[in-house]
N, C-alpha and C. Protein backbone atom coordinates (compact mmCIF):
# COMPACT_ATOMS: atom_id res chain seq x y z
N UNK A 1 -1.75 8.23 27.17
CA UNK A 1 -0.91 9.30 27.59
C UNK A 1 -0.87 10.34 26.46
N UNK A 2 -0.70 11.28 26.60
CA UNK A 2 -0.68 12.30 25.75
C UNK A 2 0.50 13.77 26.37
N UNK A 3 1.12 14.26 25.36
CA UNK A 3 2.08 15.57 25.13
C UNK A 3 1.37 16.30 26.42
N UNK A 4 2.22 17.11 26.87
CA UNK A 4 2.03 17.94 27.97
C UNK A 4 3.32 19.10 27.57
N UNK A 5 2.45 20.35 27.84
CA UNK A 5 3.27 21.59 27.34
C UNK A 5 4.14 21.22 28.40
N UNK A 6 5.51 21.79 27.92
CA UNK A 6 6.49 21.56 29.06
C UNK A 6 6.79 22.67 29.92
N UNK A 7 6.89 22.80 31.36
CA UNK A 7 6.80 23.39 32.21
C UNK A 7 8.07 24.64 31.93
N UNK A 8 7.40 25.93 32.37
CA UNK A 8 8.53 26.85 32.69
C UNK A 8 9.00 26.74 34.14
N UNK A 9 10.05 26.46 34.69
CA UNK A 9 11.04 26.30 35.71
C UNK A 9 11.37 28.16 36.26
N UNK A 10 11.03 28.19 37.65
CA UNK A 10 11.68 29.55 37.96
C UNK A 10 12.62 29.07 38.98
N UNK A 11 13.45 30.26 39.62
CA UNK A 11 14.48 30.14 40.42
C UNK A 11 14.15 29.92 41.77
N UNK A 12 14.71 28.52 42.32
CA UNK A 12 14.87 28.58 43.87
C UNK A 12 13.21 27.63 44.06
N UNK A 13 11.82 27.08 42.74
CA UNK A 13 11.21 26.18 42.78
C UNK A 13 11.68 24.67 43.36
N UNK A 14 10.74 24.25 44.27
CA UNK A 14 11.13 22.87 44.43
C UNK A 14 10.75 21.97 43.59
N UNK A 15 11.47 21.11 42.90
CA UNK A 15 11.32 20.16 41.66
C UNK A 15 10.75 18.88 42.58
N UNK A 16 9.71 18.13 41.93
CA UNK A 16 8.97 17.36 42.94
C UNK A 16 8.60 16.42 41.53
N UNK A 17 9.15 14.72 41.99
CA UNK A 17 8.69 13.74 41.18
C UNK A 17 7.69 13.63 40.27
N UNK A 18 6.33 14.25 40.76
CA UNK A 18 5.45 14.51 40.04
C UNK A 18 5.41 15.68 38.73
N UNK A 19 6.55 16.63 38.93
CA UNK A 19 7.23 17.69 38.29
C UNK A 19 8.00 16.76 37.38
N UNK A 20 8.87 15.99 37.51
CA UNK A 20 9.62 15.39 36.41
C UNK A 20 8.88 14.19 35.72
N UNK A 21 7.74 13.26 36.34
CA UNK A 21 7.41 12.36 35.47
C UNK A 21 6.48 12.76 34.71
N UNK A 22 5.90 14.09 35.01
CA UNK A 22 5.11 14.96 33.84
C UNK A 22 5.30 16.08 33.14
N UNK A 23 6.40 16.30 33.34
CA UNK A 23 7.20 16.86 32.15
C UNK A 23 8.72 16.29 31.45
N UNK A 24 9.12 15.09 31.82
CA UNK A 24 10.20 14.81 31.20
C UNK A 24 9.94 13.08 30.59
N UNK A 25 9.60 12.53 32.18
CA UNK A 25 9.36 11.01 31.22
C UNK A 25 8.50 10.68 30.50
N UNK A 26 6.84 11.48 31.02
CA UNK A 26 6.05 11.10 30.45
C UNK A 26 6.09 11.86 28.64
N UNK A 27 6.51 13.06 28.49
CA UNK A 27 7.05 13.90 27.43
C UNK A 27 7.80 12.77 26.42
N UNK A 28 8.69 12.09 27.28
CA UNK A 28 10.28 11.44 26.40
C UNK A 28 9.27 9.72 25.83
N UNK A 29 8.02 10.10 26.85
CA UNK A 29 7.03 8.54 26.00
C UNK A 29 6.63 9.01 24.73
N UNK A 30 6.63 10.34 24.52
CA UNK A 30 5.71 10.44 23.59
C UNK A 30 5.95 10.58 22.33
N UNK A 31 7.52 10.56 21.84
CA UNK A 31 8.73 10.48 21.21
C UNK A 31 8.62 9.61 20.35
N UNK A 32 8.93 9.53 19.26
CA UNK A 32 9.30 8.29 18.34
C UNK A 32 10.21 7.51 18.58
N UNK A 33 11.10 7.60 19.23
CA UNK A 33 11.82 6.74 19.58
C UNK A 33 11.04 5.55 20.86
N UNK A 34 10.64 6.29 21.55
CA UNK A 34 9.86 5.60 22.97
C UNK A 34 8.68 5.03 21.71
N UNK A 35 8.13 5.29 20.45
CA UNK A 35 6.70 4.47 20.14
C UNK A 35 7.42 3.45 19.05
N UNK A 36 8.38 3.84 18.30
CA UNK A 36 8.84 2.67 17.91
C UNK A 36 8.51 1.24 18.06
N UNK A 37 8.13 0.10 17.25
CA UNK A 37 7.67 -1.30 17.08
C UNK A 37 8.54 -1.90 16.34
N UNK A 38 8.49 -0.80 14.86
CA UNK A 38 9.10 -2.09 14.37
C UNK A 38 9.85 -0.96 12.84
N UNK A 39 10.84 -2.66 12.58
CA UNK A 39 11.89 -1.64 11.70
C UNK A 39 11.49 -1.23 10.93
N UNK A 40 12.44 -0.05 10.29
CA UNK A 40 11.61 0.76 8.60
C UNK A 40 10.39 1.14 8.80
N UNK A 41 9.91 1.53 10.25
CA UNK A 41 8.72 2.03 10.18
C UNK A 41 8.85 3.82 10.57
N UNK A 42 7.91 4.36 10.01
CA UNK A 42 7.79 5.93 10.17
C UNK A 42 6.57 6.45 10.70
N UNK A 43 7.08 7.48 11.25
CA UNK A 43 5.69 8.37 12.07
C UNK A 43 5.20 9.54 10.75
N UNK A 44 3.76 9.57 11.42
CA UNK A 44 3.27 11.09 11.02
C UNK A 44 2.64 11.61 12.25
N UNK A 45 2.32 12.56 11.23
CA UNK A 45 1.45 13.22 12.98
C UNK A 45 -0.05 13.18 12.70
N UNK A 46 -1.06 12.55 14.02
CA UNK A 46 -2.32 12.76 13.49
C UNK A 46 -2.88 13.71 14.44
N UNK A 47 -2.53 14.37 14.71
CA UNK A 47 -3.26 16.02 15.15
C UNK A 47 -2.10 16.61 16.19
N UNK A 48 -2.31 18.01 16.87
CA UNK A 48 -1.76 18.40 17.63
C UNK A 48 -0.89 17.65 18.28
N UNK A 49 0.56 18.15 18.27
CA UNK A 49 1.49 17.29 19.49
C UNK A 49 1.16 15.93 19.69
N UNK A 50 0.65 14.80 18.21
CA UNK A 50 0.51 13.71 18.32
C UNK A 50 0.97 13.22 17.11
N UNK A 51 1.64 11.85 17.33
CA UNK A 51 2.24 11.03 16.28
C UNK A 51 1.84 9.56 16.75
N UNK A 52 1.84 8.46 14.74
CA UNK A 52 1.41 7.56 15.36
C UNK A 52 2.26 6.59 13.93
N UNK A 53 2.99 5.22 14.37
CA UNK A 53 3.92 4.90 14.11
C UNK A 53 3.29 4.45 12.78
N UNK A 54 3.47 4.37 11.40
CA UNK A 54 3.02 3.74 10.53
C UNK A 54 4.19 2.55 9.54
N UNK A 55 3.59 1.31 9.26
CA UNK A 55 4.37 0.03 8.80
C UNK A 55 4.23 0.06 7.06
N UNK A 56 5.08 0.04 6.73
CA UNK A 56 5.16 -0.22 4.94
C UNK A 56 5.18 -1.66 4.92
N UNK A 57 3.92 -2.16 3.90
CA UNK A 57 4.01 -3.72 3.20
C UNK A 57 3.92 -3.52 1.71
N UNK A 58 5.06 -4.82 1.52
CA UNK A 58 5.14 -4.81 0.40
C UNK A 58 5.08 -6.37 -0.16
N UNK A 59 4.59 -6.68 -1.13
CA UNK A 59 4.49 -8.29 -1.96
C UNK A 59 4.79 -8.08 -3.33
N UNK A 60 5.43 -9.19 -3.31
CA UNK A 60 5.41 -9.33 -4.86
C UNK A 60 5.13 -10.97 -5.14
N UNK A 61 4.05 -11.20 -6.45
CA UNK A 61 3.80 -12.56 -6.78
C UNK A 61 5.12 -13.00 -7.47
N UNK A 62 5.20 -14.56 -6.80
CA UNK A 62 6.31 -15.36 -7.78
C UNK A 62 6.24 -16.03 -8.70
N UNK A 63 5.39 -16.18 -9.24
CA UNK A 63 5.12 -16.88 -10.43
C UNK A 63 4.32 -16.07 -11.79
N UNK A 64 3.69 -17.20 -12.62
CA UNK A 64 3.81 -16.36 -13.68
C UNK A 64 1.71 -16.22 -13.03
N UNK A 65 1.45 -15.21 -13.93
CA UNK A 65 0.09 -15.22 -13.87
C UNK A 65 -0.70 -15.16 -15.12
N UNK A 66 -0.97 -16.35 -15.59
CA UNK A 66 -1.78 -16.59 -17.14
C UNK A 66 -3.29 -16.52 -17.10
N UNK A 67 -4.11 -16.09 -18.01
CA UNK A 67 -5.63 -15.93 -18.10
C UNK A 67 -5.81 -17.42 -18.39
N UNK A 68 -7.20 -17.91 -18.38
CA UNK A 68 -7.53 -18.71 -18.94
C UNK A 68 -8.77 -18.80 -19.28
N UNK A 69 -9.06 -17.67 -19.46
CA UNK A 69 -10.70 -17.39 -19.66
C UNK A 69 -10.60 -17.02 -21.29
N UNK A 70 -11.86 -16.14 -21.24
CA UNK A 70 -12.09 -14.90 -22.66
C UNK A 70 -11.78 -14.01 -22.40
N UNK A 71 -12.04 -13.02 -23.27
CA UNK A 71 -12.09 -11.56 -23.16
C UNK A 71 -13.13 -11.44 -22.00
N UNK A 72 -12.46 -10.38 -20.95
CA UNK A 72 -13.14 -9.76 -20.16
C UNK A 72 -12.61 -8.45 -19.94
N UNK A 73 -13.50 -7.66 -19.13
CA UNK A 73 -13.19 -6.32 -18.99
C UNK A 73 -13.91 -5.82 -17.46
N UNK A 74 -13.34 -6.53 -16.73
CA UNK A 74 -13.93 -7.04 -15.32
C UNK A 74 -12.22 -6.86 -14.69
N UNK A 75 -12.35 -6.14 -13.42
CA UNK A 75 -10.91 -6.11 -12.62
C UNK A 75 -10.96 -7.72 -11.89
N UNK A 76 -9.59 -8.26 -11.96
CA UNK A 76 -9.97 -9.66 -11.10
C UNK A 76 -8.60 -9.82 -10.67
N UNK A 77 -9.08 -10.48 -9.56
CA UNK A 77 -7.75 -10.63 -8.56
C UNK A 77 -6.63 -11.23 -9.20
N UNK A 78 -5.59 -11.10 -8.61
CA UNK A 78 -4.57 -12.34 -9.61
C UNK A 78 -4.92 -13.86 -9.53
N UNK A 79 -5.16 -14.14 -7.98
CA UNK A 79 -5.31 -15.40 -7.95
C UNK A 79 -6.88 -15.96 -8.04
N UNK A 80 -7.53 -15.37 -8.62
CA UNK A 80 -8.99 -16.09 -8.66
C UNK A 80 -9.71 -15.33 -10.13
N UNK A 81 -10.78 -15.73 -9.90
CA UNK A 81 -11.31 -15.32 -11.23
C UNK A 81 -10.87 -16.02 -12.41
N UNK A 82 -10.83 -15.36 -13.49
CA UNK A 82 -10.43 -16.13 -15.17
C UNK A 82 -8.86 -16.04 -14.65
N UNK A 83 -7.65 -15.11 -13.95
CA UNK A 83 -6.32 -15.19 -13.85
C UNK A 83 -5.93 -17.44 -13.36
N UNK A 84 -4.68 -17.16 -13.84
CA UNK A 84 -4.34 -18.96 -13.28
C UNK A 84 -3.80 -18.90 -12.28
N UNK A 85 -2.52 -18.19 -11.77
CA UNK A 85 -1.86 -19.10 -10.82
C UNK A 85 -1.25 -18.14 -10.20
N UNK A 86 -0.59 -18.58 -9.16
CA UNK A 86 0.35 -17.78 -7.86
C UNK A 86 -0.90 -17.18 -6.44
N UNK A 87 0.11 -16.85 -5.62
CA UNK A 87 -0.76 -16.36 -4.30
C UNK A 87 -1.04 -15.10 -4.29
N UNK A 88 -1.82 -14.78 -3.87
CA UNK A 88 -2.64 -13.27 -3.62
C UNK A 88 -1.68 -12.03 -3.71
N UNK A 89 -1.79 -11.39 -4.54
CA UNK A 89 -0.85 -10.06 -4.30
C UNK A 89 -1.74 -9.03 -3.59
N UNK A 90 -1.13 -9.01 -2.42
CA UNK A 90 -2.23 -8.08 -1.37
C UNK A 90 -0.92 -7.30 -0.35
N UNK A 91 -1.55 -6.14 0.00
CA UNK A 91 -1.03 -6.30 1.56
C UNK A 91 -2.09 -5.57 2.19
N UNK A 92 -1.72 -5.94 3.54
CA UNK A 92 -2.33 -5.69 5.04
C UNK A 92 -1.65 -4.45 5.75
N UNK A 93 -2.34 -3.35 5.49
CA UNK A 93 -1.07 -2.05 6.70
C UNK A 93 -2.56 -1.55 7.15
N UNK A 94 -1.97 -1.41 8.53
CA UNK A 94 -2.45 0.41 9.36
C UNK A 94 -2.44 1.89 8.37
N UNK A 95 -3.50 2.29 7.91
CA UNK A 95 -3.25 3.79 7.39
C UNK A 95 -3.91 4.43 8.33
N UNK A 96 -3.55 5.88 7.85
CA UNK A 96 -3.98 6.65 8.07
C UNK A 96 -5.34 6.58 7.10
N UNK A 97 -5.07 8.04 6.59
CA UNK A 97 -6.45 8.69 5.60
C UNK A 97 -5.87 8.65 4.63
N UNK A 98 -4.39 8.60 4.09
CA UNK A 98 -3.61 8.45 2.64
C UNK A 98 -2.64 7.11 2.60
N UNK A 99 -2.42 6.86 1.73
CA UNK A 99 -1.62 5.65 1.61
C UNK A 99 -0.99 6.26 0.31
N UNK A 100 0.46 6.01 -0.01
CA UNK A 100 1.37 6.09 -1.24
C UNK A 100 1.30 4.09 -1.53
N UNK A 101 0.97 4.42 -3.04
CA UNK A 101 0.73 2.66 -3.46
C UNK A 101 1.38 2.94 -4.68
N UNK A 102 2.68 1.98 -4.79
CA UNK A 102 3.71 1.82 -5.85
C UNK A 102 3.33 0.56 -6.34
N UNK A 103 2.92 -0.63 -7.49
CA UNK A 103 2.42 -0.81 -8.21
C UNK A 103 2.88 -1.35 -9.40
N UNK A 104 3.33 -2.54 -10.32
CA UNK A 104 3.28 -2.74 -10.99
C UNK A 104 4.09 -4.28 -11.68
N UNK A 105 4.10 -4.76 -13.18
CA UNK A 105 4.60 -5.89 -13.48
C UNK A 105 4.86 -5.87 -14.82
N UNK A 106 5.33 -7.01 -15.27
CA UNK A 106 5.94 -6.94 -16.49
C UNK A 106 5.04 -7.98 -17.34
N UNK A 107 4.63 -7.72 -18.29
CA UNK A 107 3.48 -7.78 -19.54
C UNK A 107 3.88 -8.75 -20.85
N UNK A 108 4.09 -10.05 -20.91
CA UNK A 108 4.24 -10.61 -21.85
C UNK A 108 3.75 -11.35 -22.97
N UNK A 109 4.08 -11.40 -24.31
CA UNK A 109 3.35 -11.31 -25.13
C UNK A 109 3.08 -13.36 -25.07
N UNK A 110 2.38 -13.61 -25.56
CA UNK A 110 1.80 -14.82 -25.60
C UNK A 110 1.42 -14.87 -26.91
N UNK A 111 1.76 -15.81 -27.60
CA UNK A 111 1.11 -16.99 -29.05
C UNK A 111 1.18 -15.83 -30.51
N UNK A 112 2.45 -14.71 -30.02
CA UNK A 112 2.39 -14.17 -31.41
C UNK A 112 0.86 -12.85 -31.26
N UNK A 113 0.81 -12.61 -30.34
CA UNK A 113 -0.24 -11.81 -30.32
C UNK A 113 -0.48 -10.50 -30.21
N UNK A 114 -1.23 -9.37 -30.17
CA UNK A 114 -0.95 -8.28 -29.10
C UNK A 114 -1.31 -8.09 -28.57
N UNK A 115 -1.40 -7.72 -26.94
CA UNK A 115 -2.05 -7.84 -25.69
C UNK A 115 -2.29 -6.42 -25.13
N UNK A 116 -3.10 -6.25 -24.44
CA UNK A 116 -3.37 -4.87 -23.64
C UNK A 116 -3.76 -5.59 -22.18
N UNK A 117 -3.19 -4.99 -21.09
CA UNK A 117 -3.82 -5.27 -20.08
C UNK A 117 -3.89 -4.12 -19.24
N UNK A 118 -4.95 -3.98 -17.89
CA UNK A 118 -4.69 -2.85 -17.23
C UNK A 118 -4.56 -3.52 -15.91
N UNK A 119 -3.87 -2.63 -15.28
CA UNK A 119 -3.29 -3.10 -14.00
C UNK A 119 -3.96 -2.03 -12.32
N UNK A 120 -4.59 -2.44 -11.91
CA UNK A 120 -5.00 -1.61 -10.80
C UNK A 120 -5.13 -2.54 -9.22
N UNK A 121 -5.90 -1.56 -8.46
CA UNK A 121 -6.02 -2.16 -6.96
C UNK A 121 -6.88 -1.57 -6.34
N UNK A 122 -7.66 -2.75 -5.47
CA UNK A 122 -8.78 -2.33 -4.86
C UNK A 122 -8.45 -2.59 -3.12
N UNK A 123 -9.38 -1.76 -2.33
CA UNK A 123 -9.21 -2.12 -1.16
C UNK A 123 -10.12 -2.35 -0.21
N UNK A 124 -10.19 -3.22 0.79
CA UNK A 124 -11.11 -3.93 1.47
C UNK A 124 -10.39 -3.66 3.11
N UNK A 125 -11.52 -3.49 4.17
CA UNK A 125 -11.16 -3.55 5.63
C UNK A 125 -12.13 -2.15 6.11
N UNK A 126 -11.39 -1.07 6.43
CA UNK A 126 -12.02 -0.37 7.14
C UNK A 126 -12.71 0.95 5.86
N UNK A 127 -11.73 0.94 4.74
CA UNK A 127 -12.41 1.40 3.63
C UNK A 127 -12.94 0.06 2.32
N UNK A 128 -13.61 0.47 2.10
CA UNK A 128 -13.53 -0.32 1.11
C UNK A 128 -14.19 0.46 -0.50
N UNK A 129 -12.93 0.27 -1.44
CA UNK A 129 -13.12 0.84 -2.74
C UNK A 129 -12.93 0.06 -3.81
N UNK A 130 -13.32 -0.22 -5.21
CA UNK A 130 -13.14 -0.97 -6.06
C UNK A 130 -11.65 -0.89 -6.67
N UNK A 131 -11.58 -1.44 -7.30
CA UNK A 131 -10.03 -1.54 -8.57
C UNK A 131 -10.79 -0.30 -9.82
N UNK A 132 -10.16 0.45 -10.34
CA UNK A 132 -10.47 1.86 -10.69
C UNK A 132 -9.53 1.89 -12.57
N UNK A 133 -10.21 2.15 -13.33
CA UNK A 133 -9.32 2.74 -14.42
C UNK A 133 -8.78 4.20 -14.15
N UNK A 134 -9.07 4.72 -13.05
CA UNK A 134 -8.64 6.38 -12.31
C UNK A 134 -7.54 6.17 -12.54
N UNK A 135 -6.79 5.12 -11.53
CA UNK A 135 -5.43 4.84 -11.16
C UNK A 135 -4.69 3.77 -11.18
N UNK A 136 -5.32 3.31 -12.62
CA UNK A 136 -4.65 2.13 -13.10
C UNK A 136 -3.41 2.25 -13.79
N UNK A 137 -2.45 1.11 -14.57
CA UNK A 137 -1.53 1.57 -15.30
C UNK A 137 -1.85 0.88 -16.42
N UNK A 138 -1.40 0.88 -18.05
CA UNK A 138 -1.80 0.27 -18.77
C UNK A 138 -1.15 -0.45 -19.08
N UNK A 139 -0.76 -1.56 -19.63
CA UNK A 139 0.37 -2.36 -20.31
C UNK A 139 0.32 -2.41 -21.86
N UNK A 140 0.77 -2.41 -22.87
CA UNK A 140 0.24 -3.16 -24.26
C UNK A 140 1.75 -3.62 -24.88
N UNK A 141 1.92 -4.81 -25.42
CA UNK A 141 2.39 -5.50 -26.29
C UNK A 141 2.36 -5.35 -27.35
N UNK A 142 3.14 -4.81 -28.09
CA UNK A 142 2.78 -5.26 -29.73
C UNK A 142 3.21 -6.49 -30.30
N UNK A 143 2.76 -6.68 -31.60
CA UNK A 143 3.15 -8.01 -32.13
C UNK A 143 5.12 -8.47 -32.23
N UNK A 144 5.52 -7.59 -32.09
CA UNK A 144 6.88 -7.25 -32.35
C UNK A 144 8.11 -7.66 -31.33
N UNK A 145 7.59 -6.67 -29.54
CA UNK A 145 7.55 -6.73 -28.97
C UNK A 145 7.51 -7.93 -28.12
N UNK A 146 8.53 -8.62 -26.77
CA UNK A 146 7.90 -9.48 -26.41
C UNK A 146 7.40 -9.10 -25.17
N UNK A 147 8.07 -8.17 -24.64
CA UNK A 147 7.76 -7.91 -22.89
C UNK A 147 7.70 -7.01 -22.61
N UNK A 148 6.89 -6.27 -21.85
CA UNK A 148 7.15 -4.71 -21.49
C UNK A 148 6.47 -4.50 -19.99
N UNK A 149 7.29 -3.48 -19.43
CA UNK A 149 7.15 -3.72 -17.86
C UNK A 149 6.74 -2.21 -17.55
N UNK A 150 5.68 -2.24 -16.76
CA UNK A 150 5.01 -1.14 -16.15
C UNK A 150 4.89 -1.08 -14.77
N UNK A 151 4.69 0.44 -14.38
CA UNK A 151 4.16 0.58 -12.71
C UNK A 151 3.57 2.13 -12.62
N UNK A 152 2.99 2.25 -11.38
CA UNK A 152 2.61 3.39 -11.43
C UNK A 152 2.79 3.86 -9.49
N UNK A 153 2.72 5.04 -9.62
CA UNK A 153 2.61 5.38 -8.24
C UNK A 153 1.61 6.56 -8.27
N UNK A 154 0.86 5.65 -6.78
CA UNK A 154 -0.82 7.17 -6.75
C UNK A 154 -0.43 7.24 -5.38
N UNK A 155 -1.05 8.91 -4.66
CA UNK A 155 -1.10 8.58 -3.67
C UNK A 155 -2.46 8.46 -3.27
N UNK A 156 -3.13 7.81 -2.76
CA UNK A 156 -4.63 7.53 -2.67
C UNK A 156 -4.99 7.90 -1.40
N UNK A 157 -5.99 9.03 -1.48
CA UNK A 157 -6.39 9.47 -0.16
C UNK A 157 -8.04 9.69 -0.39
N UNK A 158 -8.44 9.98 1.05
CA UNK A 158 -9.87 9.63 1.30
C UNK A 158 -10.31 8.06 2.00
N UNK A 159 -9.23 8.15 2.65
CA UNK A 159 -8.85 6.20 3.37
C UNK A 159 -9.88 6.79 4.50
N UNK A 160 -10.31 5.51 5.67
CA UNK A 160 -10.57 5.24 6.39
C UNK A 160 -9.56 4.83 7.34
N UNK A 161 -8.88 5.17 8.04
CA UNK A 161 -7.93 5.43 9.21
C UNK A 161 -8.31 3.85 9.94
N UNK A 162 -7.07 2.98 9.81
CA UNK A 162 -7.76 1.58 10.54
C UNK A 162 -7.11 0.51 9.05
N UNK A 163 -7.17 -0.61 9.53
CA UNK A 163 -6.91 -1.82 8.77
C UNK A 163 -7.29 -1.93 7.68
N UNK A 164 -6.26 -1.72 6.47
CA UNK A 164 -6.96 -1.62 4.99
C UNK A 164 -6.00 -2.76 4.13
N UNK A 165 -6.51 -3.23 3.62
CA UNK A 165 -5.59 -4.49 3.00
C UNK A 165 -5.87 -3.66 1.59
N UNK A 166 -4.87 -3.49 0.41
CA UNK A 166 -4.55 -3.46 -1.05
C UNK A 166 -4.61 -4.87 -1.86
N UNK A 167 -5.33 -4.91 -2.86
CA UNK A 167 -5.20 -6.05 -3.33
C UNK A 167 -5.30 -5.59 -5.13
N UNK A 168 -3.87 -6.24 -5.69
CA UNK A 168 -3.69 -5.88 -7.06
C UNK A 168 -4.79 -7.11 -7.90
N UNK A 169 -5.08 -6.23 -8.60
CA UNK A 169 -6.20 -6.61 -9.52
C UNK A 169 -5.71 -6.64 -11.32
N UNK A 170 -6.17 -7.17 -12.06
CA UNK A 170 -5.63 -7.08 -13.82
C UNK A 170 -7.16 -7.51 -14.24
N UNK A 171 -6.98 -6.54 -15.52
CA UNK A 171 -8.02 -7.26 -16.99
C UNK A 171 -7.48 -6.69 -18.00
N UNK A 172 -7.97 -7.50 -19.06
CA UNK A 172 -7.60 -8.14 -19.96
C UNK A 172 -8.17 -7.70 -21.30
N UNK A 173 -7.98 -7.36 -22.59
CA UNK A 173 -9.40 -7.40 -23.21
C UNK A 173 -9.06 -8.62 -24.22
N UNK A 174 -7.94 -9.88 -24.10
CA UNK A 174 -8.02 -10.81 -24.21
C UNK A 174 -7.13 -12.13 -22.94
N UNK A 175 -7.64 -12.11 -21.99
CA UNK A 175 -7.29 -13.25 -20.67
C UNK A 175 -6.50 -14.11 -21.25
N UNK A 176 -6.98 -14.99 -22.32
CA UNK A 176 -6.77 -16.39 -22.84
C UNK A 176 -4.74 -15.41 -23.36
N UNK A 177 -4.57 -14.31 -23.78
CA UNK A 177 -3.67 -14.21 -24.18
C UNK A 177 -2.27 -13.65 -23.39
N UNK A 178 -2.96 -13.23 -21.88
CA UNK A 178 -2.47 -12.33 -21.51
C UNK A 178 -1.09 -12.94 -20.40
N UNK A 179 -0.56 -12.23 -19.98
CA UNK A 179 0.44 -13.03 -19.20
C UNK A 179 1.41 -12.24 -18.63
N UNK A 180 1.42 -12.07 -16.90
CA UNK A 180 2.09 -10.77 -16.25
C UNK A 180 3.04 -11.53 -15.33
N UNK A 181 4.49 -11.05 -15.39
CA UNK A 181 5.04 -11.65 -14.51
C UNK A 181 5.46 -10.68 -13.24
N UNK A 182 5.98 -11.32 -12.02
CA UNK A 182 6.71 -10.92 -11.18
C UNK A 182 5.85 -9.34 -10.80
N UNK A 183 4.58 -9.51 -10.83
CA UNK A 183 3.36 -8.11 -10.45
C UNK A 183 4.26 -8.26 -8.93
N UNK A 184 4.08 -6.54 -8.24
CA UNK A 184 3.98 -6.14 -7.05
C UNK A 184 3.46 -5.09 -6.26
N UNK A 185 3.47 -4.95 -5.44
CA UNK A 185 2.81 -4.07 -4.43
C UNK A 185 3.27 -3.58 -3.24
N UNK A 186 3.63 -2.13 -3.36
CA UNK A 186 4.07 -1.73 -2.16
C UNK A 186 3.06 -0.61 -1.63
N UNK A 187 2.83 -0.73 -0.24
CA UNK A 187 2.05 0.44 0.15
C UNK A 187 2.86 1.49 1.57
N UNK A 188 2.64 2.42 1.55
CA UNK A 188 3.51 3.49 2.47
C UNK A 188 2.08 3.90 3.35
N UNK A 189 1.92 3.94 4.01
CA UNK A 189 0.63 3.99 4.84
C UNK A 189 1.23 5.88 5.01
N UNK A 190 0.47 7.20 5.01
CA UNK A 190 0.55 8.10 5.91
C UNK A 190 -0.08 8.60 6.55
């Protein structure tokens, strides 16, 4: 179904069913309120007199996430690769062509050391792009220092319109030292 200019009405016209379910109900479908799914969700518009409902996901890992490798300088998922432990920090939304991706975790120092890590995200489904030092955030520790908490917000456009999963990524330029807690991920699909 699609928007239909709405009719000019003159005086003493006979109004005929087909007159009101194509200019009022079928009109009142096309409404955000009538496309509504689901809560906290928002429209944009993707062309002329069209809107289309978009879902915000957000994760955050619960546990801690320790290296256990070497030095690398390779983006790697939280849960695989040289990283140790917790479940996938990802999400799954409907975009458009832009997505707003908020981003980030808190950086702790390990064995007396000083740590640098960078924090980014790659995406897989209908686009697919690597984890980026473009729009990464950085973390560093000093010896002094025990914790320090970062995030960043990009809005990332040049999407592929369709099913795009975010998946937060970290390296290290020492793994064996590194150690991020409570990382998350929110994405705003527009």
């Amino acid at each position: 179904m699609a928007w239909t200019a709405p009719r000019t009405w003159v005086t003493s016209e006979v109004v005929t069913a087909a007159h009101l379910n194509a200019h009022v109900r079928d009109n009142l479908l096309e409404t955000a309120p009538a496309k509504a799914t689901t809560n906290g969700g928002i429209f944009v518009a993707t062309g002329a007199n069209a809107i289309a409902e978009r879902v915000r996901g957000f994760t955050a890992g619960d546990g801690n996430y320790v290296g256990t490798g070497s030095s690398d300088d390779t983006y790697l998922s939280l849960d695989s690769g040289s990283w140790g432990s917790g479940a996938t920090v990802s999400v799954a939304v409907t975009t458009g062509t832009s997505a707003l991706v908020i981003y980030g975790a808190n950086l702790l120092r390990q064995a007396g050391a000083e740590q640098e890590t960078t924090l980014s995200y790659r995406i897989a489904g209908d686009t697919t792009v690597s984890a980026s030092d473009v729009w990464a955030v950085r973390m560093y520790v000093d010896d002094v220092t025990n914790m320090r908490s970062a995030s960043r917000v990009n809005l990332h456009t040049g999407l592929t319109a369709g099913a795009n999963t975010f998946f937060l990524q970290a390296k290290s330029s020492d793994i064996s030292n590194a150690r991020l807690i409570r990382p998350y991920l929110f994405v705003l699909p527009i």
